[in-house]
Protein backbone atom coordinates (compact mmCIF):
# COMPACT_ATOMS: atom_id res chain seq x y z
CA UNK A 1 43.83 158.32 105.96
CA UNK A 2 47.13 157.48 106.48
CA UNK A 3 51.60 157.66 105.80
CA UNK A 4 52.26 154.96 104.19
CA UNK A 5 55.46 153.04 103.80
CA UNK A 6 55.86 150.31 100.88
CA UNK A 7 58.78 147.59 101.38
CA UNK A 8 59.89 145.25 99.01
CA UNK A 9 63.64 142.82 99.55
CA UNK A 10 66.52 143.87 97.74
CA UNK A 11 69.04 140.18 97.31
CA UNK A 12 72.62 140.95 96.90
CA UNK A 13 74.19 144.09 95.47
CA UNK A 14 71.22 144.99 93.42
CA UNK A 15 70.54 149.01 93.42
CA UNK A 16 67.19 149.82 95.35
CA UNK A 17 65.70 151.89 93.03
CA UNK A 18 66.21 148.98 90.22
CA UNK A 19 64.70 146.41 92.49
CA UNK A 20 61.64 149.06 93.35
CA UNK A 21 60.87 149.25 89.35
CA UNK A 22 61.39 145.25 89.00
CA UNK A 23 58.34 145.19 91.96
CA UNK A 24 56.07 147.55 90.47
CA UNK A 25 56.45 145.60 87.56
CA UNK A 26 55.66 142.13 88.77
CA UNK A 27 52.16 143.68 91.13
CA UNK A 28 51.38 144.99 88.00
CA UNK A 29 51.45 141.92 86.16
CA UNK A 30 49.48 140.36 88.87
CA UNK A 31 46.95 143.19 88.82
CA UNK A 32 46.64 142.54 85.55
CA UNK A 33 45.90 138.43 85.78
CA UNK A 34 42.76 137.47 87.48
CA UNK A 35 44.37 134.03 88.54
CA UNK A 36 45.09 133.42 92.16
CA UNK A 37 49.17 134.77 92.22
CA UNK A 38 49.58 133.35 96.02
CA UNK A 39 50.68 129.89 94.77
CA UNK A 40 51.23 127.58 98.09
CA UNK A 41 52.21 128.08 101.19
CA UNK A 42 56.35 128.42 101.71
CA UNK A 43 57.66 127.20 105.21
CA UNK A 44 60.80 129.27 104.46
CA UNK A 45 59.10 132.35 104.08
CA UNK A 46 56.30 131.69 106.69
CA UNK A 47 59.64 131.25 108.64
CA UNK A 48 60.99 134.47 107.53
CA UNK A 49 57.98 136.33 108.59
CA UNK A 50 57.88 134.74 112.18
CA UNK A 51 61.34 136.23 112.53
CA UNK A 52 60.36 139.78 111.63
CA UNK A 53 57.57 139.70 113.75
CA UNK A 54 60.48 138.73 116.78
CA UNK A 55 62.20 141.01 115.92
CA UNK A 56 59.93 144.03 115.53
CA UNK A 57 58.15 143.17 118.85
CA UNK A 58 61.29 143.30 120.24
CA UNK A 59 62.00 146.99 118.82
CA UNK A 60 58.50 147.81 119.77
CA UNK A 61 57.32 145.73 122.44
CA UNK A 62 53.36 147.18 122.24
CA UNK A 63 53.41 145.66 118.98
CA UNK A 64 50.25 143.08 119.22
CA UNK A 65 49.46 140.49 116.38
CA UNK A 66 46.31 139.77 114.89
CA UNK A 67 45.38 136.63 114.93
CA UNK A 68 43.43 135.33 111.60
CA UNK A 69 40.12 133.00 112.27
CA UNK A 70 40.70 130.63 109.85
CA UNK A 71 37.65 128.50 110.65
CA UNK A 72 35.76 131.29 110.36
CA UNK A 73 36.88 132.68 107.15
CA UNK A 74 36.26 129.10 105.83
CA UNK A 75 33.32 129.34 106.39
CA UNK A 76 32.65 132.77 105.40
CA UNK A 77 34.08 132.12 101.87
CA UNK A 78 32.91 128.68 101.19
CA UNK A 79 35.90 127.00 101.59
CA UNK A 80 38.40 124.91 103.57
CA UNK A 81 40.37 125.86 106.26
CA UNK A 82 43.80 125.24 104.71
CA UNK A 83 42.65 127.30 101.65
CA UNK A 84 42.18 129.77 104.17
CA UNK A 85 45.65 129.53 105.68
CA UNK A 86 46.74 129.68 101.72
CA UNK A 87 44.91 132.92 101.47
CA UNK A 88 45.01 134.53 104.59
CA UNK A 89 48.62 134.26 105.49
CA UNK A 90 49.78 137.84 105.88
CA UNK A 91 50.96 138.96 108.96
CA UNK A 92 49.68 142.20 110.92
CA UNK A 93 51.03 143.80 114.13
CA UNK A 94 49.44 146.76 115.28
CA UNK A 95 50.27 148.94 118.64
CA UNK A 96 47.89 151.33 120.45
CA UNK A 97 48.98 154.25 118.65
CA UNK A 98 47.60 153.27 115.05
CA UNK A 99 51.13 152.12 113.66
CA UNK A 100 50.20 149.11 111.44
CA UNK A 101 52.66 146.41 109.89
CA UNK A 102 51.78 143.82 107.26
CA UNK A 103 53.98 141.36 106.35
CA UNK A 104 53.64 139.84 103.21
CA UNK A 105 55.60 136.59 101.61
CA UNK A 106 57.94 138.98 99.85
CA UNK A 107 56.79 142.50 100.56
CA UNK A 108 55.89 144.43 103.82
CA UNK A 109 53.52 147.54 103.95
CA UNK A 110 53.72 149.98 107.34
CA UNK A 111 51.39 152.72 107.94
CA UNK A 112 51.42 155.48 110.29
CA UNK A 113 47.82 157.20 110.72
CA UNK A 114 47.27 160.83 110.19
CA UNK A 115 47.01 162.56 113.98
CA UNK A 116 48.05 165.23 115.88
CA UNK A 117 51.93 165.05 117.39
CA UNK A 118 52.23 162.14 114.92
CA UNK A 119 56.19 162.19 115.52
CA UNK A 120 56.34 159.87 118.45
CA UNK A 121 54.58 157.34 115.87
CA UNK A 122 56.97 158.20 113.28
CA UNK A 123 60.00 157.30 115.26
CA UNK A 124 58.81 154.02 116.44
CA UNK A 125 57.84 153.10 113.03
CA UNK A 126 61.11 154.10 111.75
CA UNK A 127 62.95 151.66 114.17
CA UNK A 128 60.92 149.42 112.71
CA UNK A 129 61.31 150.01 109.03
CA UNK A 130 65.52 149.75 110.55
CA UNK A 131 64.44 146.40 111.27
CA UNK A 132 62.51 145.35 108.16
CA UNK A 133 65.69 146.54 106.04
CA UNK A 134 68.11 144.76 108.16
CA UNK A 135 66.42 141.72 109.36
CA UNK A 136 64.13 141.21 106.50
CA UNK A 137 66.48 142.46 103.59
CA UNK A 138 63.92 145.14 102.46
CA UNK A 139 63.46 148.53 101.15
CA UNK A 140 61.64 151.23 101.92
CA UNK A 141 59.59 153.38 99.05
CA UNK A 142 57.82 156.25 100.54
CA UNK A 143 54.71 157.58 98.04
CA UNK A 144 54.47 160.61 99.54
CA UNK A 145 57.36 161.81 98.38
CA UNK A 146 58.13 159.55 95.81
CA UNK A 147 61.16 157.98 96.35
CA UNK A 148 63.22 155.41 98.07
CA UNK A 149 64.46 155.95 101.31
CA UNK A 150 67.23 156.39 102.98
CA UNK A 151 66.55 155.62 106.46
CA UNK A 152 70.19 156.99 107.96
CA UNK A 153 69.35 161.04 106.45
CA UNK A 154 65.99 160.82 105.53
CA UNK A 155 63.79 161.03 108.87
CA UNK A 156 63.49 164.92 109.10
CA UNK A 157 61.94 165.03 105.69
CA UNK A 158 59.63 162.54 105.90
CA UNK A 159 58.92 164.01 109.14
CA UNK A 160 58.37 167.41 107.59
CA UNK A 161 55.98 165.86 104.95
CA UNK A 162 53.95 163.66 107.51
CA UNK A 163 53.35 166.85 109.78
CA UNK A 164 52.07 168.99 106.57
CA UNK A 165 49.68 166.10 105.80
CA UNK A 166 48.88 166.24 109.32
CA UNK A 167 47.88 169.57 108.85
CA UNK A 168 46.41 169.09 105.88
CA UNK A 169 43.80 166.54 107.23
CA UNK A 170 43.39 168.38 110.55
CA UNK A 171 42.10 171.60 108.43
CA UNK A 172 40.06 169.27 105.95
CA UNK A 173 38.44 167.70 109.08
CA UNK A 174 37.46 171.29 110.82
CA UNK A 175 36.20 172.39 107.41
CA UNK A 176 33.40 169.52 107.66
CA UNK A 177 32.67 170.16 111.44
């Protein structure tokens, strides 16, 4: 179980909430088609994504990438290596704290897990949700309470809603012990 944090860009003067309706609407679309939707491989965006990881491990310097097996996962799904690459080409940093980034061609997911004192987690992920909206021109929609965020006033309530999950789990968890 976990926070979680869903970022999608925002170009140009377009209103965030706008641009969060315009995403919802195109994942749903490719929900909703059984084709492959990755299409091939973008060196701009791959680009793009190298940056973000830069910068993040530069915000958050326990930050630690995973590192895809491509010749593995060839194998594992019957085909070639590059259609691997094709596939496979998210990005995912992780620290030792469970904070969890994905990077995605035009999207970016970060999750926090549920645990005790989870505010030290919070604020390092918020630096780097600072650093997703300015380096990688995103914004941040938080399901938990519904909205997008505003990352300059709205720490204390997300804060306030991930410590009354918190509790929420830790009282679920002692119920089953």
């Amino acid at each position: 179980m976990s926070y979680d944090f869903e970022l999608y860009r925002v170009l140009g003067d377009v209103d965030p909430n706008a641009a969060y309706e315009k995403h919802v609407e195109r994942r749903r679309q490719r929900r909703s088609s059984f084709r492959d939707s990755l299409g091939p491989v973008d060196p701009v965006k791959e680009q793009t994504k190298r940056g973000l990881v830069a910068a993040l491990i530069a915000v958050n310097p326990e930050l630690q990438e995973f590192r895809w097996n491509y010749e593995k996962l060839a194998k594992e799904k019957s085909i070639d290596e590059s259609e691997a690459r094709r596939r496979y080409r998210e990005v995912q940093l992780t620290d030792d704290f469970g904070l969890e980034i994905t990077l995605f061609d035009d999207t970016a997911a970060v999750t926090i897990p549920f645990r005790p004192n989870s505010e030290k987690v919070l604020r390092v992920a918020w630096e780097c949700l600072r650093t997703l909206e300015s380096e990688g021109h995103f914004s941040t929609y938080d399901s938990q309470i519904g909205r997008v965020l505003n990352l300059a006033q709205d720490f204390d309530v997300v804060l306030k809603t991930l410590t009354n999950a918190n509790r929420m789990v830790e009282r679920t968890l002692r119920g089953r012990r």
